[in-house]
N, C-alpha and C. Protein backbone atom coordinates (compact mmCIF):
# COMPACT_ATOMS: atom_id res chain seq x y z
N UNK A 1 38.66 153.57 56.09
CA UNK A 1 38.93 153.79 54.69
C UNK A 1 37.68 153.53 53.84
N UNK A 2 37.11 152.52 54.05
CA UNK A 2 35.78 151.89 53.61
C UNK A 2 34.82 152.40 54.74
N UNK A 3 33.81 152.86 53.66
CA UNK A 3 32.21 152.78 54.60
C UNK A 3 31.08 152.85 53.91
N UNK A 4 31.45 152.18 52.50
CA UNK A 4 30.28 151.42 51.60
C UNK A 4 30.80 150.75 50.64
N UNK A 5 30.46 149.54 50.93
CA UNK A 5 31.12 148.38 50.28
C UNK A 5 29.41 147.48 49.28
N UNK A 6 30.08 147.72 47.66
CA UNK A 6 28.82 147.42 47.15
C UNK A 6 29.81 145.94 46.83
N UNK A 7 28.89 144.88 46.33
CA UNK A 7 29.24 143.40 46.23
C UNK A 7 28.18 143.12 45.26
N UNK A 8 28.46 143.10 44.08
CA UNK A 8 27.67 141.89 42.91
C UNK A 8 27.55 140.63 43.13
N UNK A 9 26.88 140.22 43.05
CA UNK A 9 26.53 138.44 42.64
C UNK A 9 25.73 138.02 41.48
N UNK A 10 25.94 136.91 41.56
CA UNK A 10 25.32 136.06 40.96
C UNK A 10 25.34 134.58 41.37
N UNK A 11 24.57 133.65 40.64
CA UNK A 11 24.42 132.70 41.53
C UNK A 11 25.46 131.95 41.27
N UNK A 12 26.71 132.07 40.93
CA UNK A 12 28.13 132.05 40.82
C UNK A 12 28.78 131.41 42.25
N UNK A 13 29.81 130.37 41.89
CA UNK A 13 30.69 130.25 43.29
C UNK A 13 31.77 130.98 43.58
N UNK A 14 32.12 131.63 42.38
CA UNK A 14 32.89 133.05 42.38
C UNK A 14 32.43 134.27 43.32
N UNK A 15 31.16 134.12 42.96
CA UNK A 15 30.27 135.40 43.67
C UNK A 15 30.37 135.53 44.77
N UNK A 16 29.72 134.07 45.31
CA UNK A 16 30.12 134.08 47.06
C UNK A 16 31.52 133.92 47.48
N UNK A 17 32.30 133.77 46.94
CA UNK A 17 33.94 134.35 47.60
C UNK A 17 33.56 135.64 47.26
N UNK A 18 33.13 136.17 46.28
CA UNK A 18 33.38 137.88 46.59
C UNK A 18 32.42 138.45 47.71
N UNK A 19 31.91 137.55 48.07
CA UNK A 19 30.83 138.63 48.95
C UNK A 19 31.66 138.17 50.57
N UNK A 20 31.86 136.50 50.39
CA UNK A 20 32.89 136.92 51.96
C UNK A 20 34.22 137.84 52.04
N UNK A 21 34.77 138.20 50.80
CA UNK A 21 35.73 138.80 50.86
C UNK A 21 34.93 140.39 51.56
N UNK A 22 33.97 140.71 50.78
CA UNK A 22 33.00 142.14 51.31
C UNK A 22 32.93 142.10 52.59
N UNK A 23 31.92 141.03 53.01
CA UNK A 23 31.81 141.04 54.22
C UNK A 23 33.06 141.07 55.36
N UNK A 24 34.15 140.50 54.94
CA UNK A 24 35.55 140.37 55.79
C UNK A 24 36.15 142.06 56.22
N UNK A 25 35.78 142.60 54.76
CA UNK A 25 36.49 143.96 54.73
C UNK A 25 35.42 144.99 55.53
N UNK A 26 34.38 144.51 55.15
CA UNK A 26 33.17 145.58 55.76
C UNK A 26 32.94 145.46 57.53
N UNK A 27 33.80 144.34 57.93
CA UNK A 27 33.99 143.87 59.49
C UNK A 27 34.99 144.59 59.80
N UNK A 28 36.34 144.54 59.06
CA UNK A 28 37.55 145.58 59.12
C UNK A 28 37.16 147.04 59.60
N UNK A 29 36.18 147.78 58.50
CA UNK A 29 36.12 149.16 58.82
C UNK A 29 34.91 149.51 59.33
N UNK A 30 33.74 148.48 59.73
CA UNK A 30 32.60 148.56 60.31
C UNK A 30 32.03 149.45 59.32
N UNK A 31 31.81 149.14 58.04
CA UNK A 31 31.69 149.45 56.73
C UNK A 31 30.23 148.97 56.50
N UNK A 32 28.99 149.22 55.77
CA UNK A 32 27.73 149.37 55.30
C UNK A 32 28.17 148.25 54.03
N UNK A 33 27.22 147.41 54.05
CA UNK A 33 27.09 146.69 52.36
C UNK A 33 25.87 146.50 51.60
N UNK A 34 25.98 146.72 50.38
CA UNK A 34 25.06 146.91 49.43
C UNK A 34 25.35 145.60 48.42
N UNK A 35 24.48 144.77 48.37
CA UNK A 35 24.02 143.67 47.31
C UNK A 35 23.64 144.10 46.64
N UNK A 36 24.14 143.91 45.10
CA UNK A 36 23.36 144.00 43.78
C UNK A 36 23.37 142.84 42.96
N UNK A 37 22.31 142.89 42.21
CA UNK A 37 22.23 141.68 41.45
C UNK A 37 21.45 141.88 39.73
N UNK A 38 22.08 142.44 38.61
CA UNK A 38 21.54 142.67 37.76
C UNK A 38 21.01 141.63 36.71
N UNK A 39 19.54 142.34 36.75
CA UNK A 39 18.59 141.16 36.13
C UNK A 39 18.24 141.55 34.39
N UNK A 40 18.67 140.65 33.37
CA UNK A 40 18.47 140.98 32.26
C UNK A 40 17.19 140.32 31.86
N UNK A 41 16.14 140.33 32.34
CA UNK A 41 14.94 139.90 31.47
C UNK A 41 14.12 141.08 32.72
N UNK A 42 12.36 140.49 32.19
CA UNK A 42 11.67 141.65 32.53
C UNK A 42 10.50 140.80 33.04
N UNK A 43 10.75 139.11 33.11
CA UNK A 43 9.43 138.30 33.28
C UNK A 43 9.47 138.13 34.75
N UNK A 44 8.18 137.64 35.32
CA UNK A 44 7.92 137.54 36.60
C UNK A 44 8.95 136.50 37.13
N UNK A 45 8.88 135.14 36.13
CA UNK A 45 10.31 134.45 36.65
C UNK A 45 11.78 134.90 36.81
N UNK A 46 11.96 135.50 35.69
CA UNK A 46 12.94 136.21 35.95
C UNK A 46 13.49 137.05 37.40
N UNK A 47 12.29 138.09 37.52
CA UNK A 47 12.76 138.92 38.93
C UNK A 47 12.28 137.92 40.09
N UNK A 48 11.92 136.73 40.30
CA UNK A 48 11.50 135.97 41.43
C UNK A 48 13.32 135.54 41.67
N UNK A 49 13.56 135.22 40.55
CA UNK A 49 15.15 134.07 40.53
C UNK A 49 16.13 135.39 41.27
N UNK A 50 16.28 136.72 40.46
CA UNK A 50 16.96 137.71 41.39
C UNK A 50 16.94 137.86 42.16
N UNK A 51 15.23 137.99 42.98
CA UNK A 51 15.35 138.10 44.16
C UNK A 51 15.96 136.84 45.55
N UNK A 52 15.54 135.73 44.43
CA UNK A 52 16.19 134.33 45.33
C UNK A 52 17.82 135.11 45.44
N UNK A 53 18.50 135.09 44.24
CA UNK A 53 19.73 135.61 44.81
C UNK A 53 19.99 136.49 45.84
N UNK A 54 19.73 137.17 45.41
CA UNK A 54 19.74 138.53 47.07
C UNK A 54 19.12 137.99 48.12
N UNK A 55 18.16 137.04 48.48
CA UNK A 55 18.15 136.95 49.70
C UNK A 55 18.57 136.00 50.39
N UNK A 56 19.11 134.74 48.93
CA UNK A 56 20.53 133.58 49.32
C UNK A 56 21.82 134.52 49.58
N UNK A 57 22.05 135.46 49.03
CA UNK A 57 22.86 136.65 49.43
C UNK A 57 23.03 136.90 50.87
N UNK A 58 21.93 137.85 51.13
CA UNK A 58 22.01 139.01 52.50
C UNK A 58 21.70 137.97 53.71
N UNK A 59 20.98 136.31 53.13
CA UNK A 59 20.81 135.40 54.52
C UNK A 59 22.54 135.43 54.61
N UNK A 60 23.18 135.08 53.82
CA UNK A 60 24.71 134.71 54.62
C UNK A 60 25.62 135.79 55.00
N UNK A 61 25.34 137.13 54.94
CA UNK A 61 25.81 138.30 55.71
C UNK A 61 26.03 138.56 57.07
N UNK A 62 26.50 138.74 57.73
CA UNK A 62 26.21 138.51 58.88
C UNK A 62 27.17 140.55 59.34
N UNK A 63 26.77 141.32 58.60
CA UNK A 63 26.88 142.42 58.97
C UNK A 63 26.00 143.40 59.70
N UNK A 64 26.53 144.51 59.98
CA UNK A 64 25.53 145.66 60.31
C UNK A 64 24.89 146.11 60.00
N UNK A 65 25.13 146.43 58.76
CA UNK A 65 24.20 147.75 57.78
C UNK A 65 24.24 147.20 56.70
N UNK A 66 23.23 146.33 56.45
CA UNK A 66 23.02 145.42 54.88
C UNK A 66 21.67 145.80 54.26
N UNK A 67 21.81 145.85 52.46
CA UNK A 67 20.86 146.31 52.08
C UNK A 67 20.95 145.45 50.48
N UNK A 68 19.73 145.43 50.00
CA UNK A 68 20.02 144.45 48.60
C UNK A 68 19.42 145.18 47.72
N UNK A 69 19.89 145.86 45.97
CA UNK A 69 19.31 145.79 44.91
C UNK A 69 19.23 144.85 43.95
N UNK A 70 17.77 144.90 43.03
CA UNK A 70 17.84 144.23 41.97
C UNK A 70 17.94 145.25 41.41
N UNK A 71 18.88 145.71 39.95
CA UNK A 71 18.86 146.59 38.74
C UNK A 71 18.45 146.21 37.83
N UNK A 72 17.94 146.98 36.75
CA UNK A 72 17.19 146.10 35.40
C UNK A 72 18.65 146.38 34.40
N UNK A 73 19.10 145.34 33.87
CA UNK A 73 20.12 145.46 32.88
C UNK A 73 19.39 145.68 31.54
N UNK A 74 19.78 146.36 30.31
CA UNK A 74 19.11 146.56 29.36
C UNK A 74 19.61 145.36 28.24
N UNK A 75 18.55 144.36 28.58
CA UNK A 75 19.08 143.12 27.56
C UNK A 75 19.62 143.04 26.22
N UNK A 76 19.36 144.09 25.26
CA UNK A 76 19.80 144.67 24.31
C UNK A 76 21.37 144.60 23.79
N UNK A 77 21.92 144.67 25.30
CA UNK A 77 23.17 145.40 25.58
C UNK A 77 24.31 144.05 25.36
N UNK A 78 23.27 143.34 26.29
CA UNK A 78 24.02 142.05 26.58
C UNK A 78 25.11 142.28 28.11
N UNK A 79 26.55 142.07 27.86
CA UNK A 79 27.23 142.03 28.92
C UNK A 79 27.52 143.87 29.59
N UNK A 80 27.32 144.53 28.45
CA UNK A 80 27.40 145.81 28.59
C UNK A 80 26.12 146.46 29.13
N UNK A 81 24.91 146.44 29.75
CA UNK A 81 23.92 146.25 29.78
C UNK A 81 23.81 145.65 31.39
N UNK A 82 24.51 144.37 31.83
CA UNK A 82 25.23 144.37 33.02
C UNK A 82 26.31 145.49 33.76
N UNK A 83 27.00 145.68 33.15
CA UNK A 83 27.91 146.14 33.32
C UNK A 83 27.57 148.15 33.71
N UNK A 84 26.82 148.39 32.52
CA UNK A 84 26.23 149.83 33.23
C UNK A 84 24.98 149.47 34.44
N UNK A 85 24.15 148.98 34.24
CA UNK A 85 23.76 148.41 35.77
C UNK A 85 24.35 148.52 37.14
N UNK A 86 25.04 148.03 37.12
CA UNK A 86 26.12 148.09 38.04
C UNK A 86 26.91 149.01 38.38
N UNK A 87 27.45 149.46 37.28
CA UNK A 87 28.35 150.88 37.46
C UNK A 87 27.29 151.82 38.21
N UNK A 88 26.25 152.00 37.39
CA UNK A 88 25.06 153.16 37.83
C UNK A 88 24.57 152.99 39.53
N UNK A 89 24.56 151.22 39.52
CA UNK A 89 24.35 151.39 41.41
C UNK A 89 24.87 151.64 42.29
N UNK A 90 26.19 151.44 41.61
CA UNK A 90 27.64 151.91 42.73
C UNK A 90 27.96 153.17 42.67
N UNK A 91 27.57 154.02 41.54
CA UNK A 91 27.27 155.40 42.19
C UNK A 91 26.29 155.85 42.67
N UNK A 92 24.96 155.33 42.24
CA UNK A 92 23.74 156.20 42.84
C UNK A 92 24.01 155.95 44.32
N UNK A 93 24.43 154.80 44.61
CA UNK A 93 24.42 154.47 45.65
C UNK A 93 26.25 155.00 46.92
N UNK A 94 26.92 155.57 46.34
CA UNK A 94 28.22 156.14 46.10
C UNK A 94 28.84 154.90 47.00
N UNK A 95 29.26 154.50 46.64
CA UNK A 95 30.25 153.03 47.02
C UNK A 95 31.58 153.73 46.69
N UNK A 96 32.38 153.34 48.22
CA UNK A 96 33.83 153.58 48.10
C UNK A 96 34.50 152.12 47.51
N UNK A 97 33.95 150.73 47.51
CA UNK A 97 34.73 150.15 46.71
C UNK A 97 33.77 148.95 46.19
N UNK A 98 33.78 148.86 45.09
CA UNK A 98 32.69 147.60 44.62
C UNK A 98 33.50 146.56 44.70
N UNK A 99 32.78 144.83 45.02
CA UNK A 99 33.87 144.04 44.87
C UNK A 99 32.94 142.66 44.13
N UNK A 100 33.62 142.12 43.37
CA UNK A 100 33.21 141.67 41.95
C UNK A 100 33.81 140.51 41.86
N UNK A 101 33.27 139.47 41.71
CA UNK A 101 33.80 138.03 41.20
C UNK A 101 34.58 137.82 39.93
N UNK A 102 35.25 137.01 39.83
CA UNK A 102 35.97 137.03 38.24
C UNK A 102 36.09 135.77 37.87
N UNK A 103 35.45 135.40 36.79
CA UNK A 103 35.42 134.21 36.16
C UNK A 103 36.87 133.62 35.68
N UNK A 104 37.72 134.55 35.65
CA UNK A 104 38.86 133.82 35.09
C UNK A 104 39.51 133.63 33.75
N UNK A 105 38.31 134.03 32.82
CA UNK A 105 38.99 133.31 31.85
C UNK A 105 39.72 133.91 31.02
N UNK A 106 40.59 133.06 30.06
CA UNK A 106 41.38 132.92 29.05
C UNK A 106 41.38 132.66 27.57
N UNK A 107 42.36 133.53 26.86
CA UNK A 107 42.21 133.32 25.38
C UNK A 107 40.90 133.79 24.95
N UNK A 108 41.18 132.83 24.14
CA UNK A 108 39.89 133.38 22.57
C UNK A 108 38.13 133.17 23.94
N UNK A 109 38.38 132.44 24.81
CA UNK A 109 36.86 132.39 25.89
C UNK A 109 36.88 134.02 26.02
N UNK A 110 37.62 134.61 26.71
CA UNK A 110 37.53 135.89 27.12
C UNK A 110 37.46 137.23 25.95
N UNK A 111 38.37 136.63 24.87
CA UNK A 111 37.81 137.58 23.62
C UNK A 111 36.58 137.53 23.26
N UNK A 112 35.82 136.49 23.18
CA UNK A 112 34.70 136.11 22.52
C UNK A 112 33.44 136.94 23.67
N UNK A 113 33.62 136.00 25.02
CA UNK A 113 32.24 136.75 26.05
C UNK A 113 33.13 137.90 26.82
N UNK A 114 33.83 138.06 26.74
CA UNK A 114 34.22 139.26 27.25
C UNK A 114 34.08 139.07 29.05
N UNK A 115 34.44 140.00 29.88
CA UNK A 115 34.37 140.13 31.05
C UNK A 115 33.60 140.83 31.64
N UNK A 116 32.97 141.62 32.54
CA UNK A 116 31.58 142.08 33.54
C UNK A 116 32.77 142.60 34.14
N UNK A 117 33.38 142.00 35.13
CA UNK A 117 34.69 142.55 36.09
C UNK A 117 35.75 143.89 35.41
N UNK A 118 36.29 143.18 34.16
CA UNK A 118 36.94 143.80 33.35
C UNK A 118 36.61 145.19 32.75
N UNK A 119 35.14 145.04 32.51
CA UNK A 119 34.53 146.40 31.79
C UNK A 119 34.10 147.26 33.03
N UNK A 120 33.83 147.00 34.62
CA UNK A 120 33.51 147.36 35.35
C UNK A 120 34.61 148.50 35.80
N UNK A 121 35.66 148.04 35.34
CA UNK A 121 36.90 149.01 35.75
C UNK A 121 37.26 149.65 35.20
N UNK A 122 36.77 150.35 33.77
CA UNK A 122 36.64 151.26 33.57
C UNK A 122 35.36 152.57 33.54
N UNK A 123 34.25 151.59 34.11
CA UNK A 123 33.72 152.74 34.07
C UNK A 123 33.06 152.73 36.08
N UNK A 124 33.53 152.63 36.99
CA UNK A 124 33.44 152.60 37.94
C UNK A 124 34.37 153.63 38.41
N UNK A 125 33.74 154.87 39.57
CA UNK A 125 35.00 155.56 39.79
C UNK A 125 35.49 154.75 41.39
N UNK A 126 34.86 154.33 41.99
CA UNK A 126 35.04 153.54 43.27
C UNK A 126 36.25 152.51 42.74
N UNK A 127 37.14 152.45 43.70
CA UNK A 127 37.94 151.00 44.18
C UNK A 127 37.14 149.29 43.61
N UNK A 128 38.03 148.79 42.90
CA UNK A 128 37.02 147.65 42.71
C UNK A 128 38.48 146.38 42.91
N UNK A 129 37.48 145.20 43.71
CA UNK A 129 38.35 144.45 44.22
C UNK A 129 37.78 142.99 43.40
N UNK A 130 38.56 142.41 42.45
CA UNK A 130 38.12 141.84 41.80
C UNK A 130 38.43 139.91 42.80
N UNK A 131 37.54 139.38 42.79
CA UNK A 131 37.74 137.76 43.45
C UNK A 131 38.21 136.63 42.43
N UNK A 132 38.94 136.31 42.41
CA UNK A 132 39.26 134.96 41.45
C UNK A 132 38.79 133.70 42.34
N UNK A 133 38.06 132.35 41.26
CA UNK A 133 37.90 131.39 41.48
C UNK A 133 38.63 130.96 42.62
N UNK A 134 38.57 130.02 43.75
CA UNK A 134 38.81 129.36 44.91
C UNK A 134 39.48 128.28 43.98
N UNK A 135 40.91 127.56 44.53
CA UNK A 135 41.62 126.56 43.74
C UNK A 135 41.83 125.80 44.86
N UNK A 136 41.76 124.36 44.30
CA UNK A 136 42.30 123.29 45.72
C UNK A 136 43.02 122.92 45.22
């Protein structure tokens, strides 16, 4: 059913449940995965810290066919700016299902910063499998 599975992160503990959830599913259908990680600044620190992500990323993969982007988000944009980033890699890259961490939140938090996950689903035509926080 799957045979490109794109996975966002960030350096989020959300993130990495979404990426074992990727990796779980991408073992299921012997499925290809694509790391992305959208970077909103343009400084050398900046893309050093992205790339730390992606390769704290793709070290804990333990798939077949793994591959990592950094995208430039247009800071301007803010969360929207993320959000086409992303959309744009999961098609250039044609992903049958992106799968996306979700912060969770509630009320006036979620009116105010809005969601990445949330806005992703509408403009994504791929399957998107959203991860909620780990609860003990």
């Amino acid at each position: 059913m799957y045979k490109k599975i794109m996975v966002a992160v960030d350096s989020s503990e959300t993130a990495k449940y979404a990426l074992t959830e990727a990796e779980n599913i991408a073992n299921i259908y012997n499925a290809a995965i694509c790391i992305v990680h959208a970077l909103q600044g343009d400084t050398a620190t900046d893309t050093s810290a992205g790339n730390e992500i992606l390769a704290q990323a793709e070290s804990s993969v333990r798939a077949l066919s793994i591959e990592s982007r950094l995208v430039k988000a247009d800071i301007e944009y803010g969360l929207n700016g993320i959000v086409e980033a992303i959309a744009t890699a999961a098609a250039d890259w044609e992903a049958d299902l992106l799968v996306v961490g979700t912060a969770n939140r509630r009320g006036l938090e979620r009116f105010f910063i809005g969601s990445v996950a949330e806005q992703l689903v509408s403009r994504v035509s791929a399957s998107i499998l959203l991860v909620r926080p780990q609860t003990t």
